[in-house]
C-alpha atoms as a PDB file:
ATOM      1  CA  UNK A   1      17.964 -26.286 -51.847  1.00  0.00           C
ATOM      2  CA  UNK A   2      15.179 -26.111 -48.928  1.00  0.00           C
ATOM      3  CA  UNK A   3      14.334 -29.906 -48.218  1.00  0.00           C
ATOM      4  CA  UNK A   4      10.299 -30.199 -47.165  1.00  0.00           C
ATOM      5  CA  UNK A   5      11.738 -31.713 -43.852  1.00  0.00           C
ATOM      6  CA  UNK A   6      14.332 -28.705 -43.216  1.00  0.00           C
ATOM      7  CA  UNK A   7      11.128 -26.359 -44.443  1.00  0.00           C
ATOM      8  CA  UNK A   8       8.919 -28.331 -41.668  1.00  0.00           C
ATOM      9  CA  UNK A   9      11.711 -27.445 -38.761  1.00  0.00           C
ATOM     10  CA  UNK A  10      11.817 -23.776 -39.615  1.00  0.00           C
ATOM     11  CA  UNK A  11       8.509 -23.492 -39.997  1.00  0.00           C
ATOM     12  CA  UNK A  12       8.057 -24.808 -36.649  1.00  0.00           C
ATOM     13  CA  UNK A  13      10.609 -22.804 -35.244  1.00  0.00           C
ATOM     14  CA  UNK A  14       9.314 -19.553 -37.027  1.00  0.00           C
ATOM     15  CA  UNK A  15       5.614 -20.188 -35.247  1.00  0.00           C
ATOM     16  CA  UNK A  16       7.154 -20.664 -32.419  1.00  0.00           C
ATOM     17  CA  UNK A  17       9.047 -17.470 -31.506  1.00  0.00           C
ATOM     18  CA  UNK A  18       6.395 -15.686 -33.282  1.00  0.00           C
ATOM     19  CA  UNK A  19       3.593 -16.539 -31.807  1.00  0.00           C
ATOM     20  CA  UNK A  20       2.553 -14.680 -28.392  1.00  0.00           C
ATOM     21  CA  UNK A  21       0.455 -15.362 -25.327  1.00  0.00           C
ATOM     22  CA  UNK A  22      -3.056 -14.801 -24.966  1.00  0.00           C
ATOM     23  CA  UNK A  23      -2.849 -12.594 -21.496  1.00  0.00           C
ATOM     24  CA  UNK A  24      -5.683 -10.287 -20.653  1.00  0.00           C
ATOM     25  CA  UNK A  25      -4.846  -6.663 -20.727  1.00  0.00           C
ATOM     26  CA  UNK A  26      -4.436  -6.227 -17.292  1.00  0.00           C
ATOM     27  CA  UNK A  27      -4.174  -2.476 -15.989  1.00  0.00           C
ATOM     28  CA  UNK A  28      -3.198  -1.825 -12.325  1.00  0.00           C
ATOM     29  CA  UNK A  29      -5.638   0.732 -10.667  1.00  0.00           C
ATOM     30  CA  UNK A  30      -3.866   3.916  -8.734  1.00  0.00           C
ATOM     31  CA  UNK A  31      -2.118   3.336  -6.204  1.00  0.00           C
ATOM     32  CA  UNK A  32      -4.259   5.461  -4.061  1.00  0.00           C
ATOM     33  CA  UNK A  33      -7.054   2.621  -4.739  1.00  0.00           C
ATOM     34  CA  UNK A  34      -4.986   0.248  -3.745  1.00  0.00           C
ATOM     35  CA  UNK A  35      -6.034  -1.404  -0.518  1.00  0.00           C
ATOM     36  CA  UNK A  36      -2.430  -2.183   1.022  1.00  0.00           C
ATOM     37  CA  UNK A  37       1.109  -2.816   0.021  1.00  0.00           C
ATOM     38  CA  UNK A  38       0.952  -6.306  -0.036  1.00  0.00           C
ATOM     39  CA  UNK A  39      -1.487  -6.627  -3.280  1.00  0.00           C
ATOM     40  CA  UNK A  40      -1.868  -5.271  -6.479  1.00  0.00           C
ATOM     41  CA  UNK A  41      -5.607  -5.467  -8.185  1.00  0.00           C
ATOM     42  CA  UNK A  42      -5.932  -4.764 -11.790  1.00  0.00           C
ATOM     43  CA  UNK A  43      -8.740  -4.659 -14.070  1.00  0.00           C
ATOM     44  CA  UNK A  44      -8.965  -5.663 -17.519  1.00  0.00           C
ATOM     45  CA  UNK A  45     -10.835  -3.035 -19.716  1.00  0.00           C
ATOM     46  CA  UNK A  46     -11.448  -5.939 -23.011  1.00  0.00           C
ATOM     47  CA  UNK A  47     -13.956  -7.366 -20.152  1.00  0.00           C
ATOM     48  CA  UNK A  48     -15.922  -4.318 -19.382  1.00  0.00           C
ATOM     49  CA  UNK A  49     -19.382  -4.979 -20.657  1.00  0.00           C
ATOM     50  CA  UNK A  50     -22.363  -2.444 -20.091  1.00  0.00           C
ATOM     51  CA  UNK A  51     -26.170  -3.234 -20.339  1.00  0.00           C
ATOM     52  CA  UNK A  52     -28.157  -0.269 -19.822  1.00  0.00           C
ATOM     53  CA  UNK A  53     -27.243   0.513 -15.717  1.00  0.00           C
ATOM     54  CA  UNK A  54     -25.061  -2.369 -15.238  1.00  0.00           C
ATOM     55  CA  UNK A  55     -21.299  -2.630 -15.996  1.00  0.00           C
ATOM     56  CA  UNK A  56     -19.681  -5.938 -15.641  1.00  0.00           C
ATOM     57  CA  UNK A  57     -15.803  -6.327 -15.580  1.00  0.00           C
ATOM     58  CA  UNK A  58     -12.928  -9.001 -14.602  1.00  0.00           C
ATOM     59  CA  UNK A  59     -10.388  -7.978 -12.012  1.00  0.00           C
ATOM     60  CA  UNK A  60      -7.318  -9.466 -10.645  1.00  0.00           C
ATOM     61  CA  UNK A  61      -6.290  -9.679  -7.338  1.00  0.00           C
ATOM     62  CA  UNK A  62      -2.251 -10.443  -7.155  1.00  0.00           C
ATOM     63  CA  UNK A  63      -0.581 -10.945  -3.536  1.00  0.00           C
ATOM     64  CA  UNK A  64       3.125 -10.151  -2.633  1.00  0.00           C
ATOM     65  CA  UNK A  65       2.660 -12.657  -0.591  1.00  0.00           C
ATOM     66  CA  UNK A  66       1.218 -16.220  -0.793  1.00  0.00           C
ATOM     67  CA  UNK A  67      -2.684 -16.380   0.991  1.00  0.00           C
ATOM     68  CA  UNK A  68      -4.931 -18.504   2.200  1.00  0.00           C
ATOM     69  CA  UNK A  69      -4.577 -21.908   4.746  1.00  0.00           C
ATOM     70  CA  UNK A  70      -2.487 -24.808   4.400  1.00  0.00           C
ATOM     71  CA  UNK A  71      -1.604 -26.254   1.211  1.00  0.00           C
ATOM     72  CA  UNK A  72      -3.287 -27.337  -1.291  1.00  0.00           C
ATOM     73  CA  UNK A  73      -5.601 -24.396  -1.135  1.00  0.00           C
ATOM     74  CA  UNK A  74      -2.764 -22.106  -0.820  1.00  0.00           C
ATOM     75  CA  UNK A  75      -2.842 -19.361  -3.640  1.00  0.00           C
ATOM     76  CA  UNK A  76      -0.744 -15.664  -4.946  1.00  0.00           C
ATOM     77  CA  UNK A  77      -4.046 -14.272  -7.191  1.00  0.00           C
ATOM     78  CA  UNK A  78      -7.627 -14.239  -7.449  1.00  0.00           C
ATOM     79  CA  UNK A  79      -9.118 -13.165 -10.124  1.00  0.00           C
ATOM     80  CA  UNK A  80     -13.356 -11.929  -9.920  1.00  0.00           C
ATOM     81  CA  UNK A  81     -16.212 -11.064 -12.132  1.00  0.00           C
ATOM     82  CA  UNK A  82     -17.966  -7.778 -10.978  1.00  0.00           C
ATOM     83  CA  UNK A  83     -21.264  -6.407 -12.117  1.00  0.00           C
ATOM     84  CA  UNK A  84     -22.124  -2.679 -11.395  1.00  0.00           C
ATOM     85  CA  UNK A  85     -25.558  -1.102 -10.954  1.00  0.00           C
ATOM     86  CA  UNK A  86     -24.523   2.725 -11.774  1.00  0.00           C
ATOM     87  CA  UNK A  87     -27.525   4.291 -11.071  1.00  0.00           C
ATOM     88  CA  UNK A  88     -28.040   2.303  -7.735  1.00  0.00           C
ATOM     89  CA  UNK A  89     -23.703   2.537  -6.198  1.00  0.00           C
ATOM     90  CA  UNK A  90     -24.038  -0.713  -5.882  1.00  0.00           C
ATOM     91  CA  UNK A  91     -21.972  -3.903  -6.678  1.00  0.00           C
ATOM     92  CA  UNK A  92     -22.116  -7.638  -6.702  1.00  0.00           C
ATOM     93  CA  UNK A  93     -19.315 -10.233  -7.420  1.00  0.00           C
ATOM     94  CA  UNK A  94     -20.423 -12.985  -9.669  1.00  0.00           C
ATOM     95  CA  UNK A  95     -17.468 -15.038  -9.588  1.00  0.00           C
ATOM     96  CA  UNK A  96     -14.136 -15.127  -7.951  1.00  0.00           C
ATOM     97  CA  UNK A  97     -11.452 -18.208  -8.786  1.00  0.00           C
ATOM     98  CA  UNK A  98      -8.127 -18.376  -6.711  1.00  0.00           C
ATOM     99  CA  UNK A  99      -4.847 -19.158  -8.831  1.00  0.00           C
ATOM    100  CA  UNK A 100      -1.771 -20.957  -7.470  1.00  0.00           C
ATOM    101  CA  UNK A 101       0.955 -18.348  -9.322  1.00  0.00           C
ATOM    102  CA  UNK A 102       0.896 -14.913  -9.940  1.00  0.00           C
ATOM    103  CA  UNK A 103      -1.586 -12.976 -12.427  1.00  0.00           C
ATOM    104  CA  UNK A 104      -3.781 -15.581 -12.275  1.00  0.00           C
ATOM    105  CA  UNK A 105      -1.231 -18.254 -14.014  1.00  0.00           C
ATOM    106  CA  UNK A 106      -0.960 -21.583 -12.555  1.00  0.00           C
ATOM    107  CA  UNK A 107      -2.978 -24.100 -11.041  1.00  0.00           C
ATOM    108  CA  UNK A 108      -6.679 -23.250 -10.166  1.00  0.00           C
ATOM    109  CA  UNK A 109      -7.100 -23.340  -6.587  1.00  0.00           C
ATOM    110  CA  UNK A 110     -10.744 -22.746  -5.886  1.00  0.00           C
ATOM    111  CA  UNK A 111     -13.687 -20.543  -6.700  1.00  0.00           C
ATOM    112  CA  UNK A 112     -14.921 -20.368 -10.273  1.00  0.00           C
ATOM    113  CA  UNK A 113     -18.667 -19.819  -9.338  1.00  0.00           C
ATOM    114  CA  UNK A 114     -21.152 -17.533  -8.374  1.00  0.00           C
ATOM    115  CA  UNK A 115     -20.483 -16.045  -5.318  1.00  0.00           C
ATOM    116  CA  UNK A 116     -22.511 -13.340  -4.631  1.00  0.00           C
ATOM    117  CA  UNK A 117     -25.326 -12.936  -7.176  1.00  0.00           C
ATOM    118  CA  UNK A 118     -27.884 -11.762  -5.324  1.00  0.00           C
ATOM    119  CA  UNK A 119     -26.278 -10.024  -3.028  1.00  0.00           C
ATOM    120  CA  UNK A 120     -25.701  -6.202  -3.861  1.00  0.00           C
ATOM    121  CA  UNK A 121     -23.475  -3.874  -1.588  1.00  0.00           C
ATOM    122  CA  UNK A 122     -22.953   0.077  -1.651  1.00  0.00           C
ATOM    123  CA  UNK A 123     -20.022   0.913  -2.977  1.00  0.00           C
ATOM    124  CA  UNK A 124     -18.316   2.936  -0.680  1.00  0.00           C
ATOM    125  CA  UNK A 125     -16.825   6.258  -1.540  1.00  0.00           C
ATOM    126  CA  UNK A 126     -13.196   6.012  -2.340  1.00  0.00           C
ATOM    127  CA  UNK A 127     -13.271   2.252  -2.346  1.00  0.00           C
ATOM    128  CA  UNK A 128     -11.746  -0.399  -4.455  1.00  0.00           C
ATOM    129  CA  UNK A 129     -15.300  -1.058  -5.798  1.00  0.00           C
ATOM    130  CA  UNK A 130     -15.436   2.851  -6.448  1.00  0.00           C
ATOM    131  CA  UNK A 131     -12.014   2.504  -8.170  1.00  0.00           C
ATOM    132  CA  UNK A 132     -12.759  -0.565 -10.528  1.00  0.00           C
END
């Protein structure tokens, strides 16, 4: 017979291996977009949102290698907010935050605001921007 304290434990060990992580989707971009070996950016498509002519998005930036100065601001993946004007080429970053580990796990480095709201570039042809 199941006591309710033996039920408790398996219950709490059935939730546990069952249960899964909340990750974004992220999707690497082709290798052709990619800028050099040493990073790997990815976009998650459950971010894309369009309004009329602009298209925002999340990507993620992850390093081979660890960037930035000395510790603590030391960091392997940034992850940014991008909004798109299609009928313009252009493109704006709205946020960017810089993650201690890898696919933006980890500590929280710096970032999380608005970066570049006002400021729109061209996307150039066969860019990164182009790509995302």
């Amino acid at each position: 017979m199941l006591t309710s304290r033996r039920f408790v434990w398996l219950l709490a060990i059935f939730l546990i291996l069952s249960s899964t992580p909340l990750y974004a989707e992220w999707v690497a971009l082709d290798a052709q977009y990619q800028l050099h070996l040493l990073q790997t950016v990815y976009v998650d498509a459950d971010t894309i949102l369009r309004d009329g002519n602009l298209v925002r998005l999340s990507a993620l930036i992850d390093w081979r290698a660890m960037q930035g100065g000395r510790s603590p601001t030391r960091f392997y993946s940034t992850q940014i907010t991008k909004q798109f004007h299609c009928i313009e080429k252009q493109v704006r970053t709205l946020a960017a935050t810089d993650f201690y580990g890898h696919m933006g796990t980890g500590e929280m480095i710096g970032g999380d605001g608005h970066t570049s709201e006002s400021h729109w570039v061209t996307i150039e042809p066969e860019s990164l921007n182009q790509a995302l």
